[in-house]
N, C-alpha and C. Protein backbone atom coordinates (compact mmCIF):
# COMPACT_ATOMS: atom_id res chain seq x y z
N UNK A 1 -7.10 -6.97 20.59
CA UNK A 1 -7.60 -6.72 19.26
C UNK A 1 -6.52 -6.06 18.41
N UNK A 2 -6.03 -4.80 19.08
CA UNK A 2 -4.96 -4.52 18.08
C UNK A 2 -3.45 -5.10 17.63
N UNK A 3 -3.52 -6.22 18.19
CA UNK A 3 -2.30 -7.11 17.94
C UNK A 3 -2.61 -7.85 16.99
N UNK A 4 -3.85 -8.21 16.95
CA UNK A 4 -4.24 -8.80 16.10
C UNK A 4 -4.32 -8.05 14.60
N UNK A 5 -4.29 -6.94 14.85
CA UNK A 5 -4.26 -6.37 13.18
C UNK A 5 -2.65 -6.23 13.17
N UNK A 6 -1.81 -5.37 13.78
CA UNK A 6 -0.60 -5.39 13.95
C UNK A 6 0.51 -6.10 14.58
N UNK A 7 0.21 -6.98 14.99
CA UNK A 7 1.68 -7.82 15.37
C UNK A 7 2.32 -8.84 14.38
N UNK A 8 2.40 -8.05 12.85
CA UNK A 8 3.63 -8.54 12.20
C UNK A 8 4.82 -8.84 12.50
N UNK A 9 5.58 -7.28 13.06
CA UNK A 9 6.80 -7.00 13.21
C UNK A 9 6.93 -6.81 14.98
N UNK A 10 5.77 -6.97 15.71
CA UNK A 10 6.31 -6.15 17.18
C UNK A 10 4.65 -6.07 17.71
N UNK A 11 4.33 -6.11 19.11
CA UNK A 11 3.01 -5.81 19.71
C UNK A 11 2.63 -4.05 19.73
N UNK A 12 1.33 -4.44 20.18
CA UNK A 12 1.04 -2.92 20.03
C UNK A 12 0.08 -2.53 21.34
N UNK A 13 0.65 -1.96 21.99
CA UNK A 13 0.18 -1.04 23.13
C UNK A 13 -1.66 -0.55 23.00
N UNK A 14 -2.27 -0.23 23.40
CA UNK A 14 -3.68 0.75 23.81
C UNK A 14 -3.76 1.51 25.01
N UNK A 15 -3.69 2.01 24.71
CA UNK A 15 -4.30 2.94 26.00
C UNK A 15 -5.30 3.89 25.53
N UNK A 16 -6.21 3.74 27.35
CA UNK A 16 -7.34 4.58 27.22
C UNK A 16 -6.76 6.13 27.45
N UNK A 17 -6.96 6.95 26.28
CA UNK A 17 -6.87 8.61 26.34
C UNK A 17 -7.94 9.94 26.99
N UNK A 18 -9.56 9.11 27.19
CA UNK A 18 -10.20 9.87 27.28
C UNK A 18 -11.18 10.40 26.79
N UNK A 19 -12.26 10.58 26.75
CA UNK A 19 -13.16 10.81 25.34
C UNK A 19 -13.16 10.36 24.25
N UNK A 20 -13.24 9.11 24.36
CA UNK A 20 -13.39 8.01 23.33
C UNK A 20 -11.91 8.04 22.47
N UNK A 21 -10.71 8.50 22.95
CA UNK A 21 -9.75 8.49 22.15
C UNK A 21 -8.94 7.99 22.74
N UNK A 22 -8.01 7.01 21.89
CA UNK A 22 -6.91 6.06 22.67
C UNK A 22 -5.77 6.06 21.74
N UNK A 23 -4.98 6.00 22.61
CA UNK A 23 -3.07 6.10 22.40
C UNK A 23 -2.44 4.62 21.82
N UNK A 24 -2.11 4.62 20.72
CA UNK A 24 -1.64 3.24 20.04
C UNK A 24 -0.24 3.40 20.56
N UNK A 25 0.28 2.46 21.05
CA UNK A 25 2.05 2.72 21.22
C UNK A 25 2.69 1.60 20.06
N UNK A 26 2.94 1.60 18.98
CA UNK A 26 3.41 0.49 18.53
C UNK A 26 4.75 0.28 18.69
N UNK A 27 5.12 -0.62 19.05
CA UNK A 27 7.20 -1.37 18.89
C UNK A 27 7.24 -1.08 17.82
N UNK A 28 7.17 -0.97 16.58
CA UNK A 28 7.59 -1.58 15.38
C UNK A 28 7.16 0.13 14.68
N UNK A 29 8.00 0.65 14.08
CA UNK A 29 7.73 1.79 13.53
C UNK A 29 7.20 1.98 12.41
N UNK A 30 7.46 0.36 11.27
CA UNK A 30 6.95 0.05 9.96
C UNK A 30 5.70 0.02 10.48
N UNK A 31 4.95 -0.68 11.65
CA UNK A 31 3.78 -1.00 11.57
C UNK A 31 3.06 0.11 11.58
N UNK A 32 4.02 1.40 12.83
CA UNK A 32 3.23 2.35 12.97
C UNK A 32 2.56 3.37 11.78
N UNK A 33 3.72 3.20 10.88
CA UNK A 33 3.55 4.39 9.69
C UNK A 33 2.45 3.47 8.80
N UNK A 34 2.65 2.09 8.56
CA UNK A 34 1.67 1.42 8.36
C UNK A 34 0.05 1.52 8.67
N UNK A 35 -0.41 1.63 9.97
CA UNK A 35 -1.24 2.05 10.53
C UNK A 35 -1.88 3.08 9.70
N UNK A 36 -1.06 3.94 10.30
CA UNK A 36 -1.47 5.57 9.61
C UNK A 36 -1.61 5.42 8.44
N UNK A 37 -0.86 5.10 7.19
CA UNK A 37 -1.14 5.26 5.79
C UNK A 37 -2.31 4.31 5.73
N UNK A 38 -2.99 3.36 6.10
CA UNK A 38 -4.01 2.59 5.55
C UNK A 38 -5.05 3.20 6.12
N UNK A 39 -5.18 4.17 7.06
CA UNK A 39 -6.42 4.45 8.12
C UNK A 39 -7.38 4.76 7.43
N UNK A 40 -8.74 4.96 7.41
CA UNK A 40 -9.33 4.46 8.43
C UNK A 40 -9.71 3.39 8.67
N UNK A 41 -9.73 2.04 9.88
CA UNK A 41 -9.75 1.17 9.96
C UNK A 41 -11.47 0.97 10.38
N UNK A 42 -11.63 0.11 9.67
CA UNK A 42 -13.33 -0.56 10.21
C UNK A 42 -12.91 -2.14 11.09
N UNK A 43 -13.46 -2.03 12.56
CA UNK A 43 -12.82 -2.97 12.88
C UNK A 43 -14.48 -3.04 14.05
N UNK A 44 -14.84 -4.32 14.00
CA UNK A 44 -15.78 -4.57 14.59
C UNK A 44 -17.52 -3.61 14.42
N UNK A 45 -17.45 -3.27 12.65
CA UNK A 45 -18.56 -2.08 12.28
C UNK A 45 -18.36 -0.69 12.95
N UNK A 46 -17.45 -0.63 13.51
CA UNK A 46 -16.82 1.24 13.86
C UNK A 46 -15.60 1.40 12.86
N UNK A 47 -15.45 2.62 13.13
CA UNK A 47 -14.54 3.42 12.26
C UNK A 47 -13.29 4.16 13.14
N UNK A 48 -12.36 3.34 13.31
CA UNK A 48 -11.17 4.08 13.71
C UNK A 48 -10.30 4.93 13.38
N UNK A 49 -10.07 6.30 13.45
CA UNK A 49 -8.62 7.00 12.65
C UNK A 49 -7.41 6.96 13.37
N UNK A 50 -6.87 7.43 12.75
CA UNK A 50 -5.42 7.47 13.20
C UNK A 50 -4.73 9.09 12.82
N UNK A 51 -4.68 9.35 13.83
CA UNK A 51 -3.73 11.09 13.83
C UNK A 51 -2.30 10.54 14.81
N UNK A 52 -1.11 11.45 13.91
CA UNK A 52 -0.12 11.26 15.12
C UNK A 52 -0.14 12.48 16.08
N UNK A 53 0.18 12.40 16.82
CA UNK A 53 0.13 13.37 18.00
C UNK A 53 1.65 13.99 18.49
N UNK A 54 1.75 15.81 17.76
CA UNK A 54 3.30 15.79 18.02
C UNK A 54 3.85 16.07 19.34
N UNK A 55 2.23 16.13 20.93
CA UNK A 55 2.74 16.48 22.30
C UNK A 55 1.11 15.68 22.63
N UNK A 56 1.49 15.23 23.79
CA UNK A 56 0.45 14.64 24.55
C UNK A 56 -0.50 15.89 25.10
N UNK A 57 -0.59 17.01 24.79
CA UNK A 57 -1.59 18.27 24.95
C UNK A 57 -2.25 18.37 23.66
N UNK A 58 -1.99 17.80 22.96
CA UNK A 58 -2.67 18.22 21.46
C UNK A 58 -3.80 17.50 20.99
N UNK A 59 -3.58 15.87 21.71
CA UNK A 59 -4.88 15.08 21.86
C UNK A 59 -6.51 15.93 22.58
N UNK A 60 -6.05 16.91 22.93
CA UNK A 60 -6.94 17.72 23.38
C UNK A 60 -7.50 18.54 22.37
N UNK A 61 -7.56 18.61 21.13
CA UNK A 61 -7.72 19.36 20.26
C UNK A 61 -7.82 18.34 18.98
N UNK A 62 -7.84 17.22 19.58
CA UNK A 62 -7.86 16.31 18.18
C UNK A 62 -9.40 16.42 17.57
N UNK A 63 -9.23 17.12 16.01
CA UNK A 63 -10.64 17.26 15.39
C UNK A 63 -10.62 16.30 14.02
N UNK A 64 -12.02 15.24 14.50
CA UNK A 64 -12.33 14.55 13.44
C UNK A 64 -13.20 14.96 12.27
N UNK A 65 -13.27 15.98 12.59
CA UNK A 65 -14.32 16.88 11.29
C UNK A 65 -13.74 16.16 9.86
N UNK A 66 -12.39 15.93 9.50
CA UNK A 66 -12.09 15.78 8.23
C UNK A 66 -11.37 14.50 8.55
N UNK A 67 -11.60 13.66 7.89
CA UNK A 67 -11.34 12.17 8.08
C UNK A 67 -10.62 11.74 6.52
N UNK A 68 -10.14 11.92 5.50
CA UNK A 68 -9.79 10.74 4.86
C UNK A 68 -10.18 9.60 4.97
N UNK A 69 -10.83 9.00 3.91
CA UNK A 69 -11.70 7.84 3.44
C UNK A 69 -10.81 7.14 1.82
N UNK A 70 -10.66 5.92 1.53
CA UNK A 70 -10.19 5.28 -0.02
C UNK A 70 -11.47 5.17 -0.51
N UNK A 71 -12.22 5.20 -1.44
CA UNK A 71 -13.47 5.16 -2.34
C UNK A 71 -13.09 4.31 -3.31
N UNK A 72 -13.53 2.85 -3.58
CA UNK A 72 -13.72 2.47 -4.78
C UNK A 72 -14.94 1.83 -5.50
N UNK A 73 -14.75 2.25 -6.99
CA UNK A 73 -16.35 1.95 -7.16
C UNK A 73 -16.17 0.69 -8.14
N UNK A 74 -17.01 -0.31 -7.92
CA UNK A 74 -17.11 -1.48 -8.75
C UNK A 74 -18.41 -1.72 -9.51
N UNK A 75 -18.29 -2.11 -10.70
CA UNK A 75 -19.04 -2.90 -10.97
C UNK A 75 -19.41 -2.06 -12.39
N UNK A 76 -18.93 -0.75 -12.83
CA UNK A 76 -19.52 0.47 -13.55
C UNK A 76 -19.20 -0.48 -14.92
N UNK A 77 -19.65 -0.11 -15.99
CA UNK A 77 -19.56 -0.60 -17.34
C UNK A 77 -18.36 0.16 -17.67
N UNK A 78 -17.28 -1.00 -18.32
CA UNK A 78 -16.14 -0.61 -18.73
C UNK A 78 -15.85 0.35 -19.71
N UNK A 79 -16.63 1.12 -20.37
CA UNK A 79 -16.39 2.62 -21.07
C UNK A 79 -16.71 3.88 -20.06
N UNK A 80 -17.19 3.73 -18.96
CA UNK A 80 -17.48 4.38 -17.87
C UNK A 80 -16.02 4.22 -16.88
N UNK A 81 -14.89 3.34 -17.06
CA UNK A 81 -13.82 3.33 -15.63
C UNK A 81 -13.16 3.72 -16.30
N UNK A 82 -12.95 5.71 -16.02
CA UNK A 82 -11.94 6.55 -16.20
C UNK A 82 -11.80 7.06 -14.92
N UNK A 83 -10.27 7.84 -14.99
CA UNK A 83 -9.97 9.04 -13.72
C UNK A 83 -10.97 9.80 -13.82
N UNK A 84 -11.54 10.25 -14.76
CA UNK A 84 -12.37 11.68 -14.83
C UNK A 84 -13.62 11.12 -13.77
N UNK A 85 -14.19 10.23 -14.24
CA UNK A 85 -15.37 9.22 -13.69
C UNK A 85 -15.33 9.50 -12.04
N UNK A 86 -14.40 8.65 -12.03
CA UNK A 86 -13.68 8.21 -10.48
C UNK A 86 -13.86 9.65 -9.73
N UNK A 87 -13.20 10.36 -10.23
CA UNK A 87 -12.76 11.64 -9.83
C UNK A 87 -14.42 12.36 -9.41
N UNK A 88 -15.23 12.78 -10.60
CA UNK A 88 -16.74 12.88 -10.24
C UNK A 88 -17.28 12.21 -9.27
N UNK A 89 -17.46 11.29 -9.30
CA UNK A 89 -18.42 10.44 -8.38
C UNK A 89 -18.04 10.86 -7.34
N UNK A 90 -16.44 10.36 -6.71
CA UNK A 90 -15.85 10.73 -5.46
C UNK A 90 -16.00 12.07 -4.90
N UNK A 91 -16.37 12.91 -5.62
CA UNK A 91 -16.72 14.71 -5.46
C UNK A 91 -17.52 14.68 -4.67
N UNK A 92 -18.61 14.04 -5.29
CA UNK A 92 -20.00 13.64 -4.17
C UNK A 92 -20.18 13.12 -3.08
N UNK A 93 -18.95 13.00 -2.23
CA UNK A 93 -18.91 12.25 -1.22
C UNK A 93 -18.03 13.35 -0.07
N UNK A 94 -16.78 13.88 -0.99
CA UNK A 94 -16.24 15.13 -0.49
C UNK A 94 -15.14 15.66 -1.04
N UNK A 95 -14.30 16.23 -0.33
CA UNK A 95 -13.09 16.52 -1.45
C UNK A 95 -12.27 15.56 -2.12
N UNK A 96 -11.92 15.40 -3.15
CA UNK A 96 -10.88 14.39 -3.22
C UNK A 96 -9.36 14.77 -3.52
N UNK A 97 -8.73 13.80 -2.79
CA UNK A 97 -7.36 14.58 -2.93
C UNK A 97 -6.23 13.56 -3.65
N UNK A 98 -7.13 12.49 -4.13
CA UNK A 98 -6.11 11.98 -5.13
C UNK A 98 -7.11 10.96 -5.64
N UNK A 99 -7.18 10.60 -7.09
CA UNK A 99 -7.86 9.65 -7.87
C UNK A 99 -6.68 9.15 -8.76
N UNK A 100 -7.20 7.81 -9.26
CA UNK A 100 -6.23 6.60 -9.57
C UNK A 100 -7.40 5.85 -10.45
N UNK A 101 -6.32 4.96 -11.21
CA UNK A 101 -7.12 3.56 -12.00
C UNK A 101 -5.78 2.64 -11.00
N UNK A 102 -6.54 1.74 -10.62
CA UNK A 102 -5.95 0.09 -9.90
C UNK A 102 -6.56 -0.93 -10.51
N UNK A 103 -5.33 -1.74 -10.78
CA UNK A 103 -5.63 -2.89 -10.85
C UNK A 103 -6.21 -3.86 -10.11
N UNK A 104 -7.01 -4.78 -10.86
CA UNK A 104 -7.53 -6.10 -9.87
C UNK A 104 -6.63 -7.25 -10.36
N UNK A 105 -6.11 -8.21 -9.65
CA UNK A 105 -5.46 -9.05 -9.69
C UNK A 105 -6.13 -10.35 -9.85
């Protein structure tokens, strides 16, 4: 499965860690940082994160309490899609630590 999201540049390792947590090894270091900046991944209706780990003892302490989530909202009436907007709504969900206007292509 995970080659299948990542084997652009190089395969990608799994391993089982233990309490539902597993060790990505990727070849490819673009993919890895890749990984991480897009996380969290929904892959088969679960929710995967991605933490790097700076010692194989620290996976022992890995806390998902605070997850990073992207929020976008569609469909709002176009005098309503501001930052300020964006910024509100997303409050309600939890902290936000960065709001944006994006384009649709």
């Amino acid at each position: 499965m995970a080659n299948n999201l990542w084997a652009k540049r190089a395969p990608v390792t799994v391993r089982d860690a233990k309490h539902e947590l597993f060790q990505l090894v990727f070849s490819s270091q673009t993919d890895r940082q890749e990984a991480l900046k897009k996380a969290p991944w929904f892959i088969d209706s679960k929710i995967f994160t991605f933490k790097e780990w700076e010692t194989p003892s620290e996976r022992l302490y890995h806390d998902l309490a605070r997850v990073p989530y992207l929020v976008q909202f569609w469909n709002l009436p176009e005098e309503y899609i501001t930052v300020a907007l964006g910024r509100l709504l997303a409050s309600r969900l939890g902290t936000v630590e960065e709001a944006g206007m994006y384009a649709v292509w």
